[in-house]
C-alpha atoms as a PDB file:
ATOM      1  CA  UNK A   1     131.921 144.193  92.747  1.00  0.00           C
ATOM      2  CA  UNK A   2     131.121 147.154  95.118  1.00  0.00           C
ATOM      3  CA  UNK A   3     133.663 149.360  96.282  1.00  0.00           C
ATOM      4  CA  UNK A   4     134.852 149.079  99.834  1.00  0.00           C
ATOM      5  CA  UNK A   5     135.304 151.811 102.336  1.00  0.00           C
ATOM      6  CA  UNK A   6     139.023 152.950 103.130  1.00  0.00           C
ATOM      7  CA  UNK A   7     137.569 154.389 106.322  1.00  0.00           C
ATOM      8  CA  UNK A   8     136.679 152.309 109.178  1.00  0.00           C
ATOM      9  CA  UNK A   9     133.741 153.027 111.521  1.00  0.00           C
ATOM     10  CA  UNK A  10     136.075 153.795 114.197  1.00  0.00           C
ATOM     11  CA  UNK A  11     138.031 156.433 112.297  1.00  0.00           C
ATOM     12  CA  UNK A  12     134.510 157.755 111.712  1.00  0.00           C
ATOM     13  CA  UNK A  13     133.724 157.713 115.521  1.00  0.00           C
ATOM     14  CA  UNK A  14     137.263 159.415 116.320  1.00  0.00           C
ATOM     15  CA  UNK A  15     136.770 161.873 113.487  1.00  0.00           C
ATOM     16  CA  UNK A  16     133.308 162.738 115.338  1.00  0.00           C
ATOM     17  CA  UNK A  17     134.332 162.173 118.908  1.00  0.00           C
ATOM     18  CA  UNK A  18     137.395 164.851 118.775  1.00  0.00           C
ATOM     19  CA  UNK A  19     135.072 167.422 116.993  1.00  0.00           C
ATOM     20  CA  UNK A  20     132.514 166.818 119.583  1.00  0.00           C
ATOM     21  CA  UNK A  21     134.564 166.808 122.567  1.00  0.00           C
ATOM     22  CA  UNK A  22     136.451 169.850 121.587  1.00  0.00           C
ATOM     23  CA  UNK A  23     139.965 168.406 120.961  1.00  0.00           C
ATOM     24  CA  UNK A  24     142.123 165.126 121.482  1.00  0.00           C
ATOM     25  CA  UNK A  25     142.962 165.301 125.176  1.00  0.00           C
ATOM     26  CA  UNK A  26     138.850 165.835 125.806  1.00  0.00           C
ATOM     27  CA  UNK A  27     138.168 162.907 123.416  1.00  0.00           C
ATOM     28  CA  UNK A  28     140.662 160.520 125.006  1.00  0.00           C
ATOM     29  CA  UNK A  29     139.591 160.798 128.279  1.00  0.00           C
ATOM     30  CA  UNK A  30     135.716 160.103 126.776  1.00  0.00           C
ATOM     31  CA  UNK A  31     136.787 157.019 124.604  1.00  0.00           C
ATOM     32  CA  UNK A  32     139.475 155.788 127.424  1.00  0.00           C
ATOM     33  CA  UNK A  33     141.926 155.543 124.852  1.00  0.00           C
ATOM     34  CA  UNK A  34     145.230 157.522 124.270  1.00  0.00           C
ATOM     35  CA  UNK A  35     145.434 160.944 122.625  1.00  0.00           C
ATOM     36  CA  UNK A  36     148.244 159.644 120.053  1.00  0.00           C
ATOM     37  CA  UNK A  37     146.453 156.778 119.542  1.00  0.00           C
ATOM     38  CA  UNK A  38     143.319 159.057 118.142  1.00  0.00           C
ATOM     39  CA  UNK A  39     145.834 161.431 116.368  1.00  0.00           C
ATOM     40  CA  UNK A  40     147.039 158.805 114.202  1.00  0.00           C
ATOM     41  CA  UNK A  41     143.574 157.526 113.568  1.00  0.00           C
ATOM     42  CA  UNK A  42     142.181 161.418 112.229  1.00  0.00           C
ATOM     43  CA  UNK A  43     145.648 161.304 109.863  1.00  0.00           C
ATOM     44  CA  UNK A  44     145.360 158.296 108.697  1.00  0.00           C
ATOM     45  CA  UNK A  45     141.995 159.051 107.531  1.00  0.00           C
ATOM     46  CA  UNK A  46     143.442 162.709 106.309  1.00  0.00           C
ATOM     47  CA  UNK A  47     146.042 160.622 104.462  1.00  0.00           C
ATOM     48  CA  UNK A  48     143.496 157.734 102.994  1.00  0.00           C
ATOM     49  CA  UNK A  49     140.964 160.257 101.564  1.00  0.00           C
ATOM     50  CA  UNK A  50     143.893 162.999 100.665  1.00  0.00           C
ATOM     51  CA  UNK A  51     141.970 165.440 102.476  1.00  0.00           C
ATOM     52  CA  UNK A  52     143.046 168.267 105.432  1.00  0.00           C
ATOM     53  CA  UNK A  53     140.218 167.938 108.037  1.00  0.00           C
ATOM     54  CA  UNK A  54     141.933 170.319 110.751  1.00  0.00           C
ATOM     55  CA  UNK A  55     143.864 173.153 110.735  1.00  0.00           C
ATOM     56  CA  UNK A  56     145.842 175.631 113.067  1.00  0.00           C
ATOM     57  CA  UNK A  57     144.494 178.819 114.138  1.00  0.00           C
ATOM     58  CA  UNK A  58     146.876 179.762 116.827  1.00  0.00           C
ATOM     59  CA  UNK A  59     147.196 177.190 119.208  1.00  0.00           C
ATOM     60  CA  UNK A  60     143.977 175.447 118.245  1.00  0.00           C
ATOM     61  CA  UNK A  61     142.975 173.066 115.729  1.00  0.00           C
ATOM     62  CA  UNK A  62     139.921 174.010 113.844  1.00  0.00           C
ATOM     63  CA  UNK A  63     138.089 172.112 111.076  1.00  0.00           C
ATOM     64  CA  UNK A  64     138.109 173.083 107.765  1.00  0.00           C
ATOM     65  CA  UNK A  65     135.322 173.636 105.251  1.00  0.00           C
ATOM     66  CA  UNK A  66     135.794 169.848 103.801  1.00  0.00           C
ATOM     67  CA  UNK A  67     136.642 168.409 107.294  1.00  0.00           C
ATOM     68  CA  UNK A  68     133.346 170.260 108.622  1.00  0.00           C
ATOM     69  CA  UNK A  69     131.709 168.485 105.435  1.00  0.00           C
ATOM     70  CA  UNK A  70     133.253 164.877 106.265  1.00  0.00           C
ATOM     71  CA  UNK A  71     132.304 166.025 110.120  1.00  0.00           C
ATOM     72  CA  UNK A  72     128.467 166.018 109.355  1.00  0.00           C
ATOM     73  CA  UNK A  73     128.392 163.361 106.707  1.00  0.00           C
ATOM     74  CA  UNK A  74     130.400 160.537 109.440  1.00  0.00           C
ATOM     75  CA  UNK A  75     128.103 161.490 112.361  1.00  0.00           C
ATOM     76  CA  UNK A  76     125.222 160.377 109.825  1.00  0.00           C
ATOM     77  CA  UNK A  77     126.805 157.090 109.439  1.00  0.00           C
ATOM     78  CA  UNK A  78     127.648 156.026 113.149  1.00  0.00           C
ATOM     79  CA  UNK A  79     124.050 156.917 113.828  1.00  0.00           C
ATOM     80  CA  UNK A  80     123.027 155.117 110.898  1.00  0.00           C
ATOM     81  CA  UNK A  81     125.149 152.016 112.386  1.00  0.00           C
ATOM     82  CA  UNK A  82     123.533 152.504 115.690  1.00  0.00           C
ATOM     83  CA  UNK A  83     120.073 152.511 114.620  1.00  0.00           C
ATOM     84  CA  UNK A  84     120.678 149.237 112.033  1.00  0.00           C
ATOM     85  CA  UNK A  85     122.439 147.410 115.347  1.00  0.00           C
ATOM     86  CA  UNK A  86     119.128 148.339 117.293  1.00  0.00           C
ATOM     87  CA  UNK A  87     117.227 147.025 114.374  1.00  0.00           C
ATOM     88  CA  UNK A  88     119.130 143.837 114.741  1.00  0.00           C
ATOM     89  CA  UNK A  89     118.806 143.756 118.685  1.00  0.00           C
ATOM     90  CA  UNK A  90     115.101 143.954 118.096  1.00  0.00           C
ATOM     91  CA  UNK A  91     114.162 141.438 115.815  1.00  0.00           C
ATOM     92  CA  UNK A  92     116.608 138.880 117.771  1.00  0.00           C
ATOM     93  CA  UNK A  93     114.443 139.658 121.043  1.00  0.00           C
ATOM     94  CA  UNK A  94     111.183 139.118 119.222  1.00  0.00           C
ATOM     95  CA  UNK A  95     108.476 140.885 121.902  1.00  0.00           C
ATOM     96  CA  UNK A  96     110.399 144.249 123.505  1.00  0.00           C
ATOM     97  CA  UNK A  97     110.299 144.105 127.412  1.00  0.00           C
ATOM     98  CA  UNK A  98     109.717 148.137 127.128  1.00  0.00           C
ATOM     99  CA  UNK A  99     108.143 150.319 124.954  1.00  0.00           C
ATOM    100  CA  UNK A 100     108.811 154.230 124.915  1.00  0.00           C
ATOM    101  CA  UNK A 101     106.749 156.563 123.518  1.00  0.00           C
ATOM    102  CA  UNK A 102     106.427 160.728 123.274  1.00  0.00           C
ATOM    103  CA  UNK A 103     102.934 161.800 123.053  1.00  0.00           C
ATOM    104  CA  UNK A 104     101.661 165.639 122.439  1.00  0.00           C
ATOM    105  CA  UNK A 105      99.876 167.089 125.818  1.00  0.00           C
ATOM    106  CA  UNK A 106      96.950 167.606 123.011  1.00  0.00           C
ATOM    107  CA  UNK A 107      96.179 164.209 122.329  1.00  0.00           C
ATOM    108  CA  UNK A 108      93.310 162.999 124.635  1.00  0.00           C
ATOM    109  CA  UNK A 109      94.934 161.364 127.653  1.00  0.00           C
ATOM    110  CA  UNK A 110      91.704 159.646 128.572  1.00  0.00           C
ATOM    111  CA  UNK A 111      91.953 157.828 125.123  1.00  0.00           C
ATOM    112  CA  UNK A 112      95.879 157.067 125.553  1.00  0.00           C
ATOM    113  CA  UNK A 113      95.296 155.345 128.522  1.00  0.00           C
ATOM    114  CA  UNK A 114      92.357 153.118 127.144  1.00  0.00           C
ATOM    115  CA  UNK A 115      94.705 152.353 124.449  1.00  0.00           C
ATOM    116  CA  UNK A 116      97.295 151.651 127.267  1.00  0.00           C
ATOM    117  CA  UNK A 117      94.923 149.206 128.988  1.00  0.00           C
ATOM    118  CA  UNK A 118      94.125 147.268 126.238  1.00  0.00           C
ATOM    119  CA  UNK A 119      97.712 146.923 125.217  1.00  0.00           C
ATOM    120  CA  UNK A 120      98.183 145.870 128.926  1.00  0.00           C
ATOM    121  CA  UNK A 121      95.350 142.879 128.731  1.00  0.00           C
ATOM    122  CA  UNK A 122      97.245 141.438 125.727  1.00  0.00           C
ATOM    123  CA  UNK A 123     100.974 142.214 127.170  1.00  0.00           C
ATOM    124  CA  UNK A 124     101.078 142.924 130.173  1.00  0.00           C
ATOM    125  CA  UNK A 125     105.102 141.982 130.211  1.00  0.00           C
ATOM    126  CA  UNK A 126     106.090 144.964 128.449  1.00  0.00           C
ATOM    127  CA  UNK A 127     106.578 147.832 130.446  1.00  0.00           C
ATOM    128  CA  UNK A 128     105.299 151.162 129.152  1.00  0.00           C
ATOM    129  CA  UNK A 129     107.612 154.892 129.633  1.00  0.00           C
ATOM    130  CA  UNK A 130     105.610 157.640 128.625  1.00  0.00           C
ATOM    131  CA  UNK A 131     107.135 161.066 127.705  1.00  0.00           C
ATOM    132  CA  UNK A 132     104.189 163.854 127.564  1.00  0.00           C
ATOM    133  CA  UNK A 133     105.753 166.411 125.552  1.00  0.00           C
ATOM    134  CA  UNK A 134     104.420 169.698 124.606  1.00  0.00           C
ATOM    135  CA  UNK A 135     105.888 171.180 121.196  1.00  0.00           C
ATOM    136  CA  UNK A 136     109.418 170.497 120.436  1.00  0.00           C
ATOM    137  CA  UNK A 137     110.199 168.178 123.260  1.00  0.00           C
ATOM    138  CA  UNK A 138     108.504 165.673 120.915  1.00  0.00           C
ATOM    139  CA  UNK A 139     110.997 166.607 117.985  1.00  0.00           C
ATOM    140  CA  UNK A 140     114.107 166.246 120.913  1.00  0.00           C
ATOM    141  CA  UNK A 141     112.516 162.896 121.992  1.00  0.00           C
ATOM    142  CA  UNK A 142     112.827 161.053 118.434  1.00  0.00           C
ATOM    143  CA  UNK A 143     116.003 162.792 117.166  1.00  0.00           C
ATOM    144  CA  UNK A 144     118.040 161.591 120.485  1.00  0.00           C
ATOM    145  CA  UNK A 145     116.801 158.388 120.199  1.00  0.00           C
ATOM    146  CA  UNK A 146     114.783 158.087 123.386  1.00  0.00           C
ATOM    147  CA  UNK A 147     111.406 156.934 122.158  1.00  0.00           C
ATOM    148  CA  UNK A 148     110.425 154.250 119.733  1.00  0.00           C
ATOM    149  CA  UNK A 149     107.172 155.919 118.692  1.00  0.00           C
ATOM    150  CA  UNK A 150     105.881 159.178 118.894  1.00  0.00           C
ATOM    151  CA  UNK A 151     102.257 161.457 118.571  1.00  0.00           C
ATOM    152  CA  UNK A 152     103.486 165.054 117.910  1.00  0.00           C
ATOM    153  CA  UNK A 153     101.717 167.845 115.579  1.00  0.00           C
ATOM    154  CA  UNK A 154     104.842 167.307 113.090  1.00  0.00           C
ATOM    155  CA  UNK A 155     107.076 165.347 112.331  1.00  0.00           C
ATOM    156  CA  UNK A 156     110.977 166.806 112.597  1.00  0.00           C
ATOM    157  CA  UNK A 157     113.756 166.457 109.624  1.00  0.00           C
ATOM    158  CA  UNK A 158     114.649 162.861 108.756  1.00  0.00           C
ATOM    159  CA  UNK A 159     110.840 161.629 110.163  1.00  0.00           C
ATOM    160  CA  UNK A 160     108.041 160.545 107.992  1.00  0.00           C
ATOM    161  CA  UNK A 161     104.721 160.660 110.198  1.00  0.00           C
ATOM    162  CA  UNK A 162     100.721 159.415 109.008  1.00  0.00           C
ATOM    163  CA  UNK A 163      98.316 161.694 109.884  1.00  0.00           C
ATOM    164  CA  UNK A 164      95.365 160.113 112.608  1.00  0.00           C
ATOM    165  CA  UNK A 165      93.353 162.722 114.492  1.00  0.00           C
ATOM    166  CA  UNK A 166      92.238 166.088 113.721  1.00  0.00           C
ATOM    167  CA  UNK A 167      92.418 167.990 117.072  1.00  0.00           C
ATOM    168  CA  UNK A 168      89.757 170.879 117.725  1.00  0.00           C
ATOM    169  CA  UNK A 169      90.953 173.917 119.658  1.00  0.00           C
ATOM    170  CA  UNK A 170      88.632 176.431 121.774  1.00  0.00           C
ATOM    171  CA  UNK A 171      88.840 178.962 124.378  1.00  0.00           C
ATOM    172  CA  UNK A 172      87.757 178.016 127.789  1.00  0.00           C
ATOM    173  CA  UNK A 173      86.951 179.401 130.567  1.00  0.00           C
ATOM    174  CA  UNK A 174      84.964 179.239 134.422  1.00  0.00           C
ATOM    175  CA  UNK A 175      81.285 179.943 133.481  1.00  0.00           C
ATOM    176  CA  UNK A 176      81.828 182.516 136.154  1.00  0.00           C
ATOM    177  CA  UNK A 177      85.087 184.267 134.980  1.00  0.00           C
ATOM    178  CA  UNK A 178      84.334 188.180 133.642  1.00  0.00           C
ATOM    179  CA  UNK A 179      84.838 187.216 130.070  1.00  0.00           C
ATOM    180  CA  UNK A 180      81.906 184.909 130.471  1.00  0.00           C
ATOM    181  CA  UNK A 181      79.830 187.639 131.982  1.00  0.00           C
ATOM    182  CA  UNK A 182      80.262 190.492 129.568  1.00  0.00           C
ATOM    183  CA  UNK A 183      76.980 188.993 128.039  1.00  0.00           C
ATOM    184  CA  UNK A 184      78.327 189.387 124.082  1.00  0.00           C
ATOM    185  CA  UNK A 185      80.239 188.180 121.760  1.00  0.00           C
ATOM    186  CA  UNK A 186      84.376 188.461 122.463  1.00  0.00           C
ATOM    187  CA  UNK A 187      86.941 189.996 120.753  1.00  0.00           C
ATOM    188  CA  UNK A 188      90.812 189.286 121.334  1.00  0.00           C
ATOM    189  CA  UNK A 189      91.216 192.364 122.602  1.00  0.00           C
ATOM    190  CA  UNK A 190      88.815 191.323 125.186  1.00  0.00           C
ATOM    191  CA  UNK A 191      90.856 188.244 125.696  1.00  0.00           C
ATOM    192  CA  UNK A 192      94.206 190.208 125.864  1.00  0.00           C
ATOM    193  CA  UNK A 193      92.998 191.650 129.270  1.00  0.00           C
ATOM    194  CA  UNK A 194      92.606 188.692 130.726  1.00  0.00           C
ATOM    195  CA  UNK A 195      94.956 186.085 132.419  1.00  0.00           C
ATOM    196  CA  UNK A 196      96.025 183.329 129.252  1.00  0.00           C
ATOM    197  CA  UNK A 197      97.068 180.144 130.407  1.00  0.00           C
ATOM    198  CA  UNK A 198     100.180 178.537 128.642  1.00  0.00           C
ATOM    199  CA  UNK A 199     101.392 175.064 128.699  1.00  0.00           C
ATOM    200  CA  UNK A 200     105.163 175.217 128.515  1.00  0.00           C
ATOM    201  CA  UNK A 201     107.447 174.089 125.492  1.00  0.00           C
ATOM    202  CA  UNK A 202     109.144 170.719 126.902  1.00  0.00           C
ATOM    203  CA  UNK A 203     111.506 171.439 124.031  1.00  0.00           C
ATOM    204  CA  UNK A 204     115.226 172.717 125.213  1.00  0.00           C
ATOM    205  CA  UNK A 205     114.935 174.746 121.565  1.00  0.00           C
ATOM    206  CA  UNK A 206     112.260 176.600 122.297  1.00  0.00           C
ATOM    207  CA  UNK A 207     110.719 178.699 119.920  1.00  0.00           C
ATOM    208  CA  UNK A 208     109.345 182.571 120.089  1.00  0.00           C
ATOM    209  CA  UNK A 209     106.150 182.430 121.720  1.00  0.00           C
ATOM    210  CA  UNK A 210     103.822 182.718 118.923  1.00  0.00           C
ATOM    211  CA  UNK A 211     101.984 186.215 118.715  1.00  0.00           C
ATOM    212  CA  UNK A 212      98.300 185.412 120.296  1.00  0.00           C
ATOM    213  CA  UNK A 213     100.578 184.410 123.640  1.00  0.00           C
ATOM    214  CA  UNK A 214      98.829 187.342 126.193  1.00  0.00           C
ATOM    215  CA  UNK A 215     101.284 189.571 127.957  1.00  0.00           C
ATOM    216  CA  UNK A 216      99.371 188.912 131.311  1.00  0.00           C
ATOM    217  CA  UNK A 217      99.870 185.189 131.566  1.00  0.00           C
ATOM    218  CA  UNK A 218     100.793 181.904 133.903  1.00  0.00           C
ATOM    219  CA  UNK A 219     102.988 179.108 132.190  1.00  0.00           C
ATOM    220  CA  UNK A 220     102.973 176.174 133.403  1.00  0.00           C
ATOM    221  CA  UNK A 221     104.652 172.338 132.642  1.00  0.00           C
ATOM    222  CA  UNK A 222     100.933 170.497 132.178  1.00  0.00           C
ATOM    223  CA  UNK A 223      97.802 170.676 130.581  1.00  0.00           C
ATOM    224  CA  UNK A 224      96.399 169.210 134.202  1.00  0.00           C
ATOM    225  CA  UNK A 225      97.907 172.149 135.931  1.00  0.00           C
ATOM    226  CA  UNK A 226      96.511 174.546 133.442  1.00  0.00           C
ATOM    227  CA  UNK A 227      93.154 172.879 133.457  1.00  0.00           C
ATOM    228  CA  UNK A 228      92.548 173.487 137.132  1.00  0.00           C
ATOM    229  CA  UNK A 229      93.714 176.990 137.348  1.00  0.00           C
ATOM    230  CA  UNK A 230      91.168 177.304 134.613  1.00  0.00           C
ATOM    231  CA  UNK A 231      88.389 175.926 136.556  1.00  0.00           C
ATOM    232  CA  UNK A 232      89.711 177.826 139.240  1.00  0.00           C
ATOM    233  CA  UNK A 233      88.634 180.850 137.293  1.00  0.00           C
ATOM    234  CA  UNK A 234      92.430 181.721 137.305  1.00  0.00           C
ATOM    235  CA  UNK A 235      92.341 182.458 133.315  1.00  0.00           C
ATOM    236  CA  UNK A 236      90.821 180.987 130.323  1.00  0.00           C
ATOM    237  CA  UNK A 237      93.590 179.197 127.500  1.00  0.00           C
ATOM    238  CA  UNK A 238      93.201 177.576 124.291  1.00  0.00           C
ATOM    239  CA  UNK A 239      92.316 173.736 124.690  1.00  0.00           C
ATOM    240  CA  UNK A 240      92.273 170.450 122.248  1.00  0.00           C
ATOM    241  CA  UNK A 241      88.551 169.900 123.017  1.00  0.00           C
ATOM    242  CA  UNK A 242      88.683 166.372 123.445  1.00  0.00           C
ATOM    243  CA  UNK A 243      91.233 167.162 126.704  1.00  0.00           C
ATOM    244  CA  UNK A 244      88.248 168.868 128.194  1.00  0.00           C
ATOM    245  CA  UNK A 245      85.688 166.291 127.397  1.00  0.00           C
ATOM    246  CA  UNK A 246      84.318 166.091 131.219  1.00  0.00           C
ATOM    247  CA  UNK A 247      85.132 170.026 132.348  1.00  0.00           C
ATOM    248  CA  UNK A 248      82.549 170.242 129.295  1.00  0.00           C
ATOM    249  CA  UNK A 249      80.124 168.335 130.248  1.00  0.00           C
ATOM    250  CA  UNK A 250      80.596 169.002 133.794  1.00  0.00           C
ATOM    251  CA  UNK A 251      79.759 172.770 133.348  1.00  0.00           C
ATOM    252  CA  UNK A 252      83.361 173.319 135.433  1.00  0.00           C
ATOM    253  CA  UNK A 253      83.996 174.919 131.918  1.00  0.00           C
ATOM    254  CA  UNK A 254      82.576 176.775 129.166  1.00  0.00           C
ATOM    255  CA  UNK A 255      83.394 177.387 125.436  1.00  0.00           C
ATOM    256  CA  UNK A 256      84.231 181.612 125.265  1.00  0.00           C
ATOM    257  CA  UNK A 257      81.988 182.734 122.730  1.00  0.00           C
ATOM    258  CA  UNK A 258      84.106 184.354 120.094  1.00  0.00           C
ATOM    259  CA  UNK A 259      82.891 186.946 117.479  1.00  0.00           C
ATOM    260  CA  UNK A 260      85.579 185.600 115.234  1.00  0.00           C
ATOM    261  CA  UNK A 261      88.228 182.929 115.607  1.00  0.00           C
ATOM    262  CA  UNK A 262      86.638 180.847 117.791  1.00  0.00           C
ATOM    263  CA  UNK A 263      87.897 177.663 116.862  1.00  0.00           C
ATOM    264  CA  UNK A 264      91.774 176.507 115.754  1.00  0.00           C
ATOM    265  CA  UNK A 265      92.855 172.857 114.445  1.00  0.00           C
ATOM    266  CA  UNK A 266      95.955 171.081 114.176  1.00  0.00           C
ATOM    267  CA  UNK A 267      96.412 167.582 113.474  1.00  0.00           C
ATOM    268  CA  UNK A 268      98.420 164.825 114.960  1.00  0.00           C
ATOM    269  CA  UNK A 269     100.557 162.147 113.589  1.00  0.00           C
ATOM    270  CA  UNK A 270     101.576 158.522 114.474  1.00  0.00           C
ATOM    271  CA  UNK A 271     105.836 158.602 113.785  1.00  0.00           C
ATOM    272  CA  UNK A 272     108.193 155.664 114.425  1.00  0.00           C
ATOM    273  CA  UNK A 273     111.641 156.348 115.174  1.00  0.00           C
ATOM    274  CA  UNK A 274     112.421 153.647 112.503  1.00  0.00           C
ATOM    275  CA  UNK A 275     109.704 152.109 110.707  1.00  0.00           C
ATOM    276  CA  UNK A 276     111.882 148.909 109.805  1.00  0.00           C
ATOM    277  CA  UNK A 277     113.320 148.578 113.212  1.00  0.00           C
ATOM    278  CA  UNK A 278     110.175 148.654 114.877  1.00  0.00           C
ATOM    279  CA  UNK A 279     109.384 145.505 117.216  1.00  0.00           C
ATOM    280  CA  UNK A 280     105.610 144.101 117.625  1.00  0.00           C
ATOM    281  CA  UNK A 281     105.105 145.891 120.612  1.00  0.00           C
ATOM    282  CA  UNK A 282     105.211 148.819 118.919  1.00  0.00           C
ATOM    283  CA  UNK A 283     103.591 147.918 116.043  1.00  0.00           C
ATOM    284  CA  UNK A 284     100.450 146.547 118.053  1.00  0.00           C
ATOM    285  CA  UNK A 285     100.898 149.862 119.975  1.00  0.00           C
ATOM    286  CA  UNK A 286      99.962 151.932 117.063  1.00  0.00           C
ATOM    287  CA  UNK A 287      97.454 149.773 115.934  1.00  0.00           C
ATOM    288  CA  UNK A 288      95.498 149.733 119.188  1.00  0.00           C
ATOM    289  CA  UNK A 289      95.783 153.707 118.763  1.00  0.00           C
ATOM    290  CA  UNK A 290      94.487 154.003 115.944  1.00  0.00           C
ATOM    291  CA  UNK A 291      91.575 151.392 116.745  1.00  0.00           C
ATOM    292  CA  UNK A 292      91.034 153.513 119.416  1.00  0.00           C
ATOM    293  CA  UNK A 293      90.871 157.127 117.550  1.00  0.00           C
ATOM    294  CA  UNK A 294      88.336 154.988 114.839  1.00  0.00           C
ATOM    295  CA  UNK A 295      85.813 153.963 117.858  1.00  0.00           C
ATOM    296  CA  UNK A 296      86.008 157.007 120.094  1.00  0.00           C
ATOM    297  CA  UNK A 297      86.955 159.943 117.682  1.00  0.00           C
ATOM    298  CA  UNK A 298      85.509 159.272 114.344  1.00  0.00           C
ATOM    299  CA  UNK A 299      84.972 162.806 113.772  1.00  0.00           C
ATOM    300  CA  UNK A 300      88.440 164.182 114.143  1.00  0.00           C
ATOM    301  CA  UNK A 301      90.004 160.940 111.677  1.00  0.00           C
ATOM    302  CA  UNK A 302      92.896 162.667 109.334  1.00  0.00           C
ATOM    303  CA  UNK A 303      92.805 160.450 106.507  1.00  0.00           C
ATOM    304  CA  UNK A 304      92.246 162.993 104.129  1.00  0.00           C
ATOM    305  CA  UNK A 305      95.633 164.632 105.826  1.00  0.00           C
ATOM    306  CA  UNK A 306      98.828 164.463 103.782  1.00  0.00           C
ATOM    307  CA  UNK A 307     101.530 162.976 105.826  1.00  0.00           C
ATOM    308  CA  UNK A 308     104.039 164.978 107.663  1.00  0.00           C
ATOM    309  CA  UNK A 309     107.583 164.878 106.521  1.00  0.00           C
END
């Protein structure tokens, strides 16, 4: 017969919630509940393991090394009970009324929108929330919880993600911006004197701006922004080709011809927040995607990719 726990999920939450909140006062007033009340919960649980989870430095209680351990390890479990009570909730309601998703600026938003449609003609009930992230605000969106299915260029710790679409990146610019008329092949350092356009990190965490990031340059929070300024002849920037299908073919746009570098790939994959827990919606929501990627990008398919963990 298996064990059973000594601790109860609401010790755990207590344990978590006065760590969190940065003491017991702070923690009562967030759980509405008395600060005696969560004392004797954390010593209970002190006493039923045999273990010192705080201690006094000065006038302030700090954790210790094993109560920092038993800190980490209980946060894991209430989220772990949260996501198997969403789990629950979602195959009780069968169809989801809304589905939330956090897509990479670099996946074609011409083709996420067919996909949308189609969804749309077969369930048009379900409401649709769309994050468009850029970087590590895709990471954010699935570790907080806020999306059930996400398109990002990796997948963060805890995620397992199948590679769909390889993504093609080139330089852009105006066919009449003074890159374009040098008349020769391009260098970077021909490129560093010019204006780069940067589509902002929607991740709080950002990270150092990697080192081909132009001193002289606009950031901005969309690829739509970015693409205008571009055909503006504000700057050239580095674009998922598919994104500037119609700038392409329009002529508002032109590939800079580089002597070297001229192309850069990445590759996107499909990650549920929790495979198990995930309702119809977005199941068929993933399947219309990649549907989608099969008819209109066959060229850029990742099934060779290994998956991103």
């Amino acid at each position: 017969m298996a064990t059973l726990p000594k601790i109860t999920l609401e010790q755990w939450r207590t344990l978590v919630s006065v760590v969190e909140a940065g003491g017991y006062a702070q923690a009562a007033d967030q759980l509405h509940k008395s600060q005696s009340t969560l004392t004797y919960a954390v010593q209970k649980l002190e006493r039923l393991l045999d273990i010192k989870v705080f201690e006094i430095h000065g006038r302030k209680a700090v954790l210790t090394s094993a109560g920092q351990v038993l800190y980490r390890r209980g946060k894991t479990l209430i989220q772990e009970a949260v996501r198997l009570e969403r789990a629950a909730a979602s195959l009780a309601a069968g169809w989801e009324p809304e589905l939330r998703l956090a897509v990479d600026s670099i996946f074609p938003t011409w083709l996420l929108l067919e996909c949308f449609a189609r969804f749309a003609d077969e369930r048009p009930e379900t409401r649709i929330e769309l994050i468009e992230s850029v970087l590590g605000g895709t990471d954010e969106s699935l570790l907080e919880g806020r999306v059930e299915l996400a398109i990002g260029s990796s997948a963060p710790p805890g995620f397992v993600g199948d590679p769909i679409m390889h993504v093609r990146f080139i330089a852009a610019a105006h066919p009449d911006h003074p890159l374009h008329r040098l008349g020769r092949p391009l260098t970077l350092e021909d490129l560093r004197l010019h204006r780069h356009l940067v589509i902002r990190d929607t991740g709080r965490q950002r990270a150092r701006p990697p080192g081909w990031l132009n001193e002289q340059r606009w950031t901005v929070s969309h690829k739509a922004t970015s693409i205008r300024a571009a055909c503006m002849g504000l700057g050239y920037a580095w674009y998922a080709e598919d994104i500037i299908r119609r700038e392409l073919d329009t002529g508002e746009l032109k590939p800079l011809p580089l002597r070297e570098g001229a192309e850069r790939w990445a590759a996107l994959y499909l990650i549920f927040a929790d495979r198990d827990a995930a309702g119809p919606a977005a199941l068929r929501i993933a399947e219309i995607i990649r549907a989608g990627i099969a008819q209109h990008c066959p060229q850029a398919g990742a099934a060779d990719a290994s998956p991103a963990s």
